[in-house]
Protein backbone atom coordinates (compact mmCIF):
# COMPACT_ATOMS: atom_id res chain seq x y z
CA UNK A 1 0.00 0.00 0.00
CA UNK A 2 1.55 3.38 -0.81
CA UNK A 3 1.83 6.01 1.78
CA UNK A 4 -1.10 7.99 0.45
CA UNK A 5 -3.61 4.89 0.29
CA UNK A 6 -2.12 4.23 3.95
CA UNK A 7 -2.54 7.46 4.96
CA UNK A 8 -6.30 7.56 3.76
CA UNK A 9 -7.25 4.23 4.95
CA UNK A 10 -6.10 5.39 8.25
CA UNK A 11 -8.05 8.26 8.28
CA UNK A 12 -11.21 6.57 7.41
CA UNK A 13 -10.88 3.57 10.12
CA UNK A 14 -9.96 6.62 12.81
CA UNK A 15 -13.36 7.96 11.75
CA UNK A 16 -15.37 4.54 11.50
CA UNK A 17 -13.76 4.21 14.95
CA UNK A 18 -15.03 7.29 16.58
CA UNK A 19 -18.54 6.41 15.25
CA UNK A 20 -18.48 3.60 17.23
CA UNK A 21 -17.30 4.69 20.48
CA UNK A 22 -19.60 7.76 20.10
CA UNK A 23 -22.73 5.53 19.31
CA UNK A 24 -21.09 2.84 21.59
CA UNK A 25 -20.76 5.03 24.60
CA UNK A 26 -24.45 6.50 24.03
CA UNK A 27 -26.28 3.53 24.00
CA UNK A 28 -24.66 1.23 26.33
CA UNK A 29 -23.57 3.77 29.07
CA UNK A 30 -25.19 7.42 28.90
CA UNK A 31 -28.71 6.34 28.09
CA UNK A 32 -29.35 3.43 30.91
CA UNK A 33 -27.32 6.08 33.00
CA UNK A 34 -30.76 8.30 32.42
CA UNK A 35 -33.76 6.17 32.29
CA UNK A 36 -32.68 2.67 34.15
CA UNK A 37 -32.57 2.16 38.05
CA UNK A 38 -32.33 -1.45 38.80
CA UNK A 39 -33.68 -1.18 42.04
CA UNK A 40 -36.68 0.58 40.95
CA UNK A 41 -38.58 -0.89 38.37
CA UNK A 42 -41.71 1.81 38.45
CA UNK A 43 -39.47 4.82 38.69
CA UNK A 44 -37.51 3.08 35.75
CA UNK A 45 -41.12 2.67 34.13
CA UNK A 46 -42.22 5.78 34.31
CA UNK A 47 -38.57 7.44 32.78
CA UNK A 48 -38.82 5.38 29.74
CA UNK A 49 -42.09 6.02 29.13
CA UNK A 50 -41.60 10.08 29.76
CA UNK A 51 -38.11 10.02 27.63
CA UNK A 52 -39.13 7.38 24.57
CA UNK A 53 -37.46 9.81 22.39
CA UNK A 54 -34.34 9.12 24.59
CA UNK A 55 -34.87 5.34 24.06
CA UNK A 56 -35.49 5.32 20.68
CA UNK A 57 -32.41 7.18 20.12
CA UNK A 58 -30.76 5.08 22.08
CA UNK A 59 -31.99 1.95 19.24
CA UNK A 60 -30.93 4.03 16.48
CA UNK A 61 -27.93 4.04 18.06
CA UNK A 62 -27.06 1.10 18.82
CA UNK A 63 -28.05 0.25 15.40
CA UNK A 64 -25.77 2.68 14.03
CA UNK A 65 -22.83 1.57 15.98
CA UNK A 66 -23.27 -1.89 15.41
CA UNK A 67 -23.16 -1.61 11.02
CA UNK A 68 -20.08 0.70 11.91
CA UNK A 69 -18.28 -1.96 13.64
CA UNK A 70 -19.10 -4.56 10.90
CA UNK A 71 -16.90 -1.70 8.53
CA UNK A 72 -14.40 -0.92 11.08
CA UNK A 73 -12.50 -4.98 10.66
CA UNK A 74 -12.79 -4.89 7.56
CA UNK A 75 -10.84 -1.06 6.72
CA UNK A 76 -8.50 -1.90 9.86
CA UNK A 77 -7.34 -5.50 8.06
CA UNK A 78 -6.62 -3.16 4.62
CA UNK A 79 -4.50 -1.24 7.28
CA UNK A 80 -2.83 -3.61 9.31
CA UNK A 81 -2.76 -7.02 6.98
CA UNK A 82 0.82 -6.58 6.36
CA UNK A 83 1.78 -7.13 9.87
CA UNK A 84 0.23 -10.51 9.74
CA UNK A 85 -2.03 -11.83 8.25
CA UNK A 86 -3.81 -15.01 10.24
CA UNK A 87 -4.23 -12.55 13.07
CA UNK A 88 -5.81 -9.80 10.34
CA UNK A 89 -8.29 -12.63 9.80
CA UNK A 90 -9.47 -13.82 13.09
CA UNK A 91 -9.87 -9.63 14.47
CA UNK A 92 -12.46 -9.66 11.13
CA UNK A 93 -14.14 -12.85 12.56
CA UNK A 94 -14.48 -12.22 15.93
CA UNK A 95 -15.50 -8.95 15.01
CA UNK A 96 -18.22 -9.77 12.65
CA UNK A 97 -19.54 -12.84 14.37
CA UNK A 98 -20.63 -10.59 17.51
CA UNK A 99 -22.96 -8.22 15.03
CA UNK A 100 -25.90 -10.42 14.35
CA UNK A 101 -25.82 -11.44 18.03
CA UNK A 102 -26.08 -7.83 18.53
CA UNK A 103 -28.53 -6.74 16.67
CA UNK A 104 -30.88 -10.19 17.90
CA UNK A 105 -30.55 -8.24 20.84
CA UNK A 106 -31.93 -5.41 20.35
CA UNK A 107 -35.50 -7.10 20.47
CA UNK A 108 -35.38 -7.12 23.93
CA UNK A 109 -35.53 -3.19 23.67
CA UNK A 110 -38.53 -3.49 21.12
CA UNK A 111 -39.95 -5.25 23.31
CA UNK A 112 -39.88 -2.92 26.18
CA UNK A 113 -41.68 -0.28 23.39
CA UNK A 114 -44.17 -2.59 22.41
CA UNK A 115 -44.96 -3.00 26.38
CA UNK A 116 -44.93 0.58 27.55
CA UNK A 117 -47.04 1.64 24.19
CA UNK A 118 -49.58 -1.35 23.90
CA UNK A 119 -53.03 -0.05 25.19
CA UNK A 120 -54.22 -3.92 24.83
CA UNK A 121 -51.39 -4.80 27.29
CA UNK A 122 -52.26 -1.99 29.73
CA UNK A 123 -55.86 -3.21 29.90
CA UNK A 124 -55.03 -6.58 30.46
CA UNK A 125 -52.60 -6.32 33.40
CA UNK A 126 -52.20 -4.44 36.20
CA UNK A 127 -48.64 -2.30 36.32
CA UNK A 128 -46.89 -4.72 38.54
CA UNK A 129 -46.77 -7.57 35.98
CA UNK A 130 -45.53 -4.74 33.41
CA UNK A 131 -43.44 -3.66 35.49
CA UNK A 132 -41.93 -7.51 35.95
CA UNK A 133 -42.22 -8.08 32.32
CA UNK A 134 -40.17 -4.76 31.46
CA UNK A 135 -37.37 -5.61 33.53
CA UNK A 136 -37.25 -8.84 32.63
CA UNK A 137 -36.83 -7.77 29.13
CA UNK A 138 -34.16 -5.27 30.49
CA UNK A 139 -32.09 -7.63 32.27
CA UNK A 140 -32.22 -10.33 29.30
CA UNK A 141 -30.61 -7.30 27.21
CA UNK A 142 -27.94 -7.26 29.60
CA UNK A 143 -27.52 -11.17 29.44
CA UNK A 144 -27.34 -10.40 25.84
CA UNK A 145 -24.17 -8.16 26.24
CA UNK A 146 -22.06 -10.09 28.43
CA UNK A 147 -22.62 -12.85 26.01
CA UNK A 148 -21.59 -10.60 22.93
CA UNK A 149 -18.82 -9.33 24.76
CA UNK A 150 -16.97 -12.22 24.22
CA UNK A 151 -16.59 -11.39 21.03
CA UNK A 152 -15.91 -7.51 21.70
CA UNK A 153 -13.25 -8.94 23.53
CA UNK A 154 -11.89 -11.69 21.42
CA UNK A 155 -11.20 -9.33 18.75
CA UNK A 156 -9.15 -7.09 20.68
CA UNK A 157 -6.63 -10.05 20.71
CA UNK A 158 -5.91 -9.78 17.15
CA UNK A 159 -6.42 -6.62 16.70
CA UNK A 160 -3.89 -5.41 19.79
CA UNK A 161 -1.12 -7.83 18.11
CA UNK A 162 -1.67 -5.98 14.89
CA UNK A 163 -1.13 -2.49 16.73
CA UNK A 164 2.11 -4.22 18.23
CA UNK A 165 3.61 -5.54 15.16
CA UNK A 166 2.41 -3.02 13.04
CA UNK A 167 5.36 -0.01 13.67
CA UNK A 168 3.57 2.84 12.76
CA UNK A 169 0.97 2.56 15.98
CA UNK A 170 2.09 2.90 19.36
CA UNK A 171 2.96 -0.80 20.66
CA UNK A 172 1.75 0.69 24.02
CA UNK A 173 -1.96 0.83 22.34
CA UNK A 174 -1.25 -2.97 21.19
CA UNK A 175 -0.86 -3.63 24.79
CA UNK A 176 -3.77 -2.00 26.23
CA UNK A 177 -6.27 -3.82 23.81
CA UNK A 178 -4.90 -7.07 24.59
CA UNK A 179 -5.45 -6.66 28.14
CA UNK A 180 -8.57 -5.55 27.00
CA UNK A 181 -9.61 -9.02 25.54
CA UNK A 182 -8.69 -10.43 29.24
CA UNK A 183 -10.60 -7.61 30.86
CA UNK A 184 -13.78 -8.33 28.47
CA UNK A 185 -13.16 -12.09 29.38
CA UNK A 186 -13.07 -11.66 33.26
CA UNK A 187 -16.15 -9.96 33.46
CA UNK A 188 -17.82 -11.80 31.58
CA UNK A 189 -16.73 -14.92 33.65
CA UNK A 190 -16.83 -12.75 37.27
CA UNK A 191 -19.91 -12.00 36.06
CA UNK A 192 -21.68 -14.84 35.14
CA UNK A 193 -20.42 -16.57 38.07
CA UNK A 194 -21.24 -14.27 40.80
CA UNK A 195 -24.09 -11.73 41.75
CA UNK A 196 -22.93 -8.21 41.73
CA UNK A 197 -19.51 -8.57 39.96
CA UNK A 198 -20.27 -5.66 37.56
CA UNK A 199 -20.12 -3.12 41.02
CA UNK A 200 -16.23 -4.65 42.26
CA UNK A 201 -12.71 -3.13 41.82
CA UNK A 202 -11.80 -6.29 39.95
CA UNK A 203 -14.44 -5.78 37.35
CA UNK A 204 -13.96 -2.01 37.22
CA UNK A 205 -10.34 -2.66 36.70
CA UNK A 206 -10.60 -4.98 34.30
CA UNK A 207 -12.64 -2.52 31.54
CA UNK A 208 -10.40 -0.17 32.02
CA UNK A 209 -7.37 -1.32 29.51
CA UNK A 210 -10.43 -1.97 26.73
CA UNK A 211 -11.58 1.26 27.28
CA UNK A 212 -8.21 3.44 26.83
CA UNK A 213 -7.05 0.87 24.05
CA UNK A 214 -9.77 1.84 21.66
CA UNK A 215 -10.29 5.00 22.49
CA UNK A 216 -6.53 5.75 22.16
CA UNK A 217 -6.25 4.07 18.93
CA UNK A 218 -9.13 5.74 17.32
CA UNK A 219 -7.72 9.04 18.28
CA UNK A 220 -4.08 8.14 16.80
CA UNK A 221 -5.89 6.97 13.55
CA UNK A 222 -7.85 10.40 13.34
CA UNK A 223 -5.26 12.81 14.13
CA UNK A 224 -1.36 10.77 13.68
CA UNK A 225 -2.81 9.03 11.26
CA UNK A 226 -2.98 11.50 8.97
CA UNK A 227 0.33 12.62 9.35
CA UNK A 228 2.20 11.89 6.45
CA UNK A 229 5.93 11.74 8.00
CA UNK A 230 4.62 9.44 11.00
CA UNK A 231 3.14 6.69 8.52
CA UNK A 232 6.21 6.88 6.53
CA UNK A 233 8.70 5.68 9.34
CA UNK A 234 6.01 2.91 10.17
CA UNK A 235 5.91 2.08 6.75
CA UNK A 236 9.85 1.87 6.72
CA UNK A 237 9.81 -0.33 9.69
């Protein structure tokens, strides 16, 4: 690949990138942030139904973030092949294997609509089964994540070898999204194992290489990766 077609391709999976961790971070964190209290399942009731436009969004963008991240393997491996190619593959595997599961998901949300916005429903039942039916719906769209996370994990494997090997990417990123695979992979063991995992040190340890990985990366592809003299020396090396 010539330095301009490098150059470019980095540009465009640094942007692909940020789409993801912009739609990633409203979705999965700011929005259930707002509208979703565990311990409360008529407050929680009552903020979804008040802030559907906040919900909905929060569909569109998971939706949005998940066809980005089916892109992102895919421009990365044009990027990063060279440095090896069996481990190019299995980051676009892992990667595209958890979409589908993803987006199966994201019934459990529809559901939650459908429950909150169905007069027949609200005749029928009184709001405690609603509210019992919501949350279940809820709480099976968490089980949903920590089983796709596997795969948001897995791929980090590759994918942080890549970085390593690739000289023209900080091998310090490499590092931090292979700890990120283990971090993705001991919550989702801690947490299908035991109650209350998600609120511990160890778990809130563990997310954090994942988490500065990718977002480190994705800035280094948007703004370093563009620089012309820096991808020449890692396409030297």
């Amino acid at each position: 690949m010539n330095l301009g077609a490098n150059k470019s391709t980095a540009r465009l999976a640094g942007s692909i990138y940020l789409v993801v961790v912009v739609t990633g971070i409203f979705s999965l964190a700011y929005v259930p942030s707002k509208l979703i209290d565990w311990s409360d399942a008529a407050k929680t009731l009552a903020q979804i139904t008040e802030s559907q436009t906040l919900f909905r969004l929060s569909l569109v963008s998971s939706t949005i973030c998940y066809v980005a991240f089916l892109l992102l393997p895919f421009v990365l491996y044009r990027l990063l092949h060279t440095a090896n190619e069996i481990a190019a593959k299995l980051m676009m595997i892992f990667a595209a294997v958890s979409v589908p599961i993803s987006m199966l998901n994201l019934q459990n949300k529809y559901a939650v609509l459908t429950l909150i916005n169905d007069t027949t429903y609200l005749r029928t039942f009184d709001a405690s089964p609603i509210h019992s039916q919501m949350m279940l719906h809820l709480e099976n769209y968490d089980s949903g994540i920590l089983i796709v996370s596997i795969f948001w994990g897995l791929w980090l494997l590759p994918f942080g070898y890549l970085v390593y090997r690739s000289g023209f990417l900080p091998r310090v990123l490499g590092i931090l999204l292979m700890l990120g695979c283990v971090g993705y992979l001991v919550n989702f063991v801690g947490n299908t194992m035991f109650e209350n995992f998600g609120s511990t040190l160890i778990s809130n340890i563990a997310s954090k290489p994942a988490a500065l990985g990718e977002i480190g990366t994705c800035l280094w592809l948007l703004i370093r990766g563009i620089n012309e003299k820096a991808l020449a020396v890692g396409t030297a090396e």
